[in-house]
C-alpha atoms as a PDB file:
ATOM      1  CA  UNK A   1       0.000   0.000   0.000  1.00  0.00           C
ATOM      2  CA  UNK A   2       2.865   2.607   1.114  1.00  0.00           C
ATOM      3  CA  UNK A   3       4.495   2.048  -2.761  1.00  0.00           C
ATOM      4  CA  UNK A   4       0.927   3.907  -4.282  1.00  0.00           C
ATOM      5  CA  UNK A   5       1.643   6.731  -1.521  1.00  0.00           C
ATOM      6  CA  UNK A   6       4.452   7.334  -3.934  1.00  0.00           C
ATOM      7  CA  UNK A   7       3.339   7.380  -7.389  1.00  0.00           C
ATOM      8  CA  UNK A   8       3.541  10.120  -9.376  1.00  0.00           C
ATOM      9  CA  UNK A   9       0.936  10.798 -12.191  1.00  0.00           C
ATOM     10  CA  UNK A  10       0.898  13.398 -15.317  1.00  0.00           C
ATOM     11  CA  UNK A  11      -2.454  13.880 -17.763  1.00  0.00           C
ATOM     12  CA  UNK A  12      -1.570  15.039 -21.399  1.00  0.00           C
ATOM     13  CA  UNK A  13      -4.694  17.648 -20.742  1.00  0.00           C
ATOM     14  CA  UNK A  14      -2.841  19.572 -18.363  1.00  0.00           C
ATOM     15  CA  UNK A  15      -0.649  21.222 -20.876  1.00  0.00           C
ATOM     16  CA  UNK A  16      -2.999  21.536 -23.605  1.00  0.00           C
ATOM     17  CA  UNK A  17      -3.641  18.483 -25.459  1.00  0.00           C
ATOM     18  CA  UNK A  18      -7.357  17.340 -25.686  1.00  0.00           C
ATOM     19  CA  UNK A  19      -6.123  13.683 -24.829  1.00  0.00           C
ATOM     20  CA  UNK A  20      -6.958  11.841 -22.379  1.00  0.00           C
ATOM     21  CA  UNK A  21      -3.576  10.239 -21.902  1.00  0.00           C
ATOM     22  CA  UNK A  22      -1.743   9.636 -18.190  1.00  0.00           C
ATOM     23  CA  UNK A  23       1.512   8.792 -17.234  1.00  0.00           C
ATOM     24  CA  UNK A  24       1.958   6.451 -13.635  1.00  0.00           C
ATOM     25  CA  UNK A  25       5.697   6.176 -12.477  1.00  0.00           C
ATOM     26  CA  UNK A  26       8.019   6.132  -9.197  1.00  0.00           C
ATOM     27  CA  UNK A  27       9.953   8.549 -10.298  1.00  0.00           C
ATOM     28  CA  UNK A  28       9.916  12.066 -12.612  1.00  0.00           C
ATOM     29  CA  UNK A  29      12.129  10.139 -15.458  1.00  0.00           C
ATOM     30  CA  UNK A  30       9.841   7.372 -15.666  1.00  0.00           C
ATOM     31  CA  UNK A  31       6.710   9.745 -16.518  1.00  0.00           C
ATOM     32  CA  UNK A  32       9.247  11.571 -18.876  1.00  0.00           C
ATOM     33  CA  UNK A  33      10.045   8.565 -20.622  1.00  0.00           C
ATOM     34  CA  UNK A  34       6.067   7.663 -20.971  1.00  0.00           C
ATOM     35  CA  UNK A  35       5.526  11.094 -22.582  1.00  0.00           C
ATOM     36  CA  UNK A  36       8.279  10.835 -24.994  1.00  0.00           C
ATOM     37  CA  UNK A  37       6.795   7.348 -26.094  1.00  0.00           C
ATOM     38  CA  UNK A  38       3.370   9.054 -25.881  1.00  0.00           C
ATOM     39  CA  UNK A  39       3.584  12.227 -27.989  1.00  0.00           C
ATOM     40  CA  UNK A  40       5.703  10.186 -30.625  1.00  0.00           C
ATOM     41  CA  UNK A  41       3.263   7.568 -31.157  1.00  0.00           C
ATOM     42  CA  UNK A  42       0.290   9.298 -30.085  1.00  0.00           C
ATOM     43  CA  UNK A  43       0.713  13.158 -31.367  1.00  0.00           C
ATOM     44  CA  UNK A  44       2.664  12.230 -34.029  1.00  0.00           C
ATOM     45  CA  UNK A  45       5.233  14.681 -33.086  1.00  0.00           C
ATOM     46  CA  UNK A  46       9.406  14.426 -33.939  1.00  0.00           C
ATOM     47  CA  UNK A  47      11.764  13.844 -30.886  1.00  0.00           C
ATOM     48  CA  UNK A  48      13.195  17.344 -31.710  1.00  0.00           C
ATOM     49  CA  UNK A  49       9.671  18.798 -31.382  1.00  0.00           C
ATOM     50  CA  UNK A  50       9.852  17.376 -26.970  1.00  0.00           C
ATOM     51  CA  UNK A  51      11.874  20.542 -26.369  1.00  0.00           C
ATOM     52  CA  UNK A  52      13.411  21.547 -23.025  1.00  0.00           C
ATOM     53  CA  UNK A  53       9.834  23.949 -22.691  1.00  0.00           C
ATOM     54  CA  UNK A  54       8.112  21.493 -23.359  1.00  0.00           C
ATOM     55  CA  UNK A  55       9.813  18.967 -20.754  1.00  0.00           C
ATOM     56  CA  UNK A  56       9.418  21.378 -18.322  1.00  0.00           C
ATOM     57  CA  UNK A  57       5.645  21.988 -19.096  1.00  0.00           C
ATOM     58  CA  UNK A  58       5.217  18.727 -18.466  1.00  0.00           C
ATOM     59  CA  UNK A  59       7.514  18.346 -15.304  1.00  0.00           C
ATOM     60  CA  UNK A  60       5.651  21.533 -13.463  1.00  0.00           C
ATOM     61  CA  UNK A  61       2.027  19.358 -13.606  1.00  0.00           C
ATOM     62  CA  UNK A  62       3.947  15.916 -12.356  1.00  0.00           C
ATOM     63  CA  UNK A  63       1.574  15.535  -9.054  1.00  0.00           C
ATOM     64  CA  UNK A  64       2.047  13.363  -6.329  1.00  0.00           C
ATOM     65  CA  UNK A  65      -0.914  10.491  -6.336  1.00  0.00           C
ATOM     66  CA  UNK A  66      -3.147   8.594  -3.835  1.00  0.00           C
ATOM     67  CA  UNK A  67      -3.719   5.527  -7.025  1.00  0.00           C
END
């Protein structure tokens, strides 16, 4: 039970994308990693198109989660 006390959860929404998308990891790297993966696949977007203001976008709506 105490290792859910620590996840970590991002949703796609919260910077912009109507997308219902959301990352679960341990660890700020791990949803990183899901996001790449994500808006490759997903958005269709380039690896050069993740950009640093992008990453840190993403990293400022990283919330700590109960599930």
């Amino acid at each position: 039970m105490a290792e859910k006390l620590n996840m970590l959860k991002f949703q796609c929404r919260s910077v912009g994308f109507d997308c219902d998308f959301t990352a679960k990891g341990k660890t700020e790297d791990e949803i990183l990693a899901q996001c790449a993966a994500h808006a490759t696949k997903d958005h269709n977007m380039k690896p050069e198109e993740i950009t640093e203001e992008l990453k840190g976008k993403i990293k400022s709506n990283i919330h700590k989660s109960w599930f």
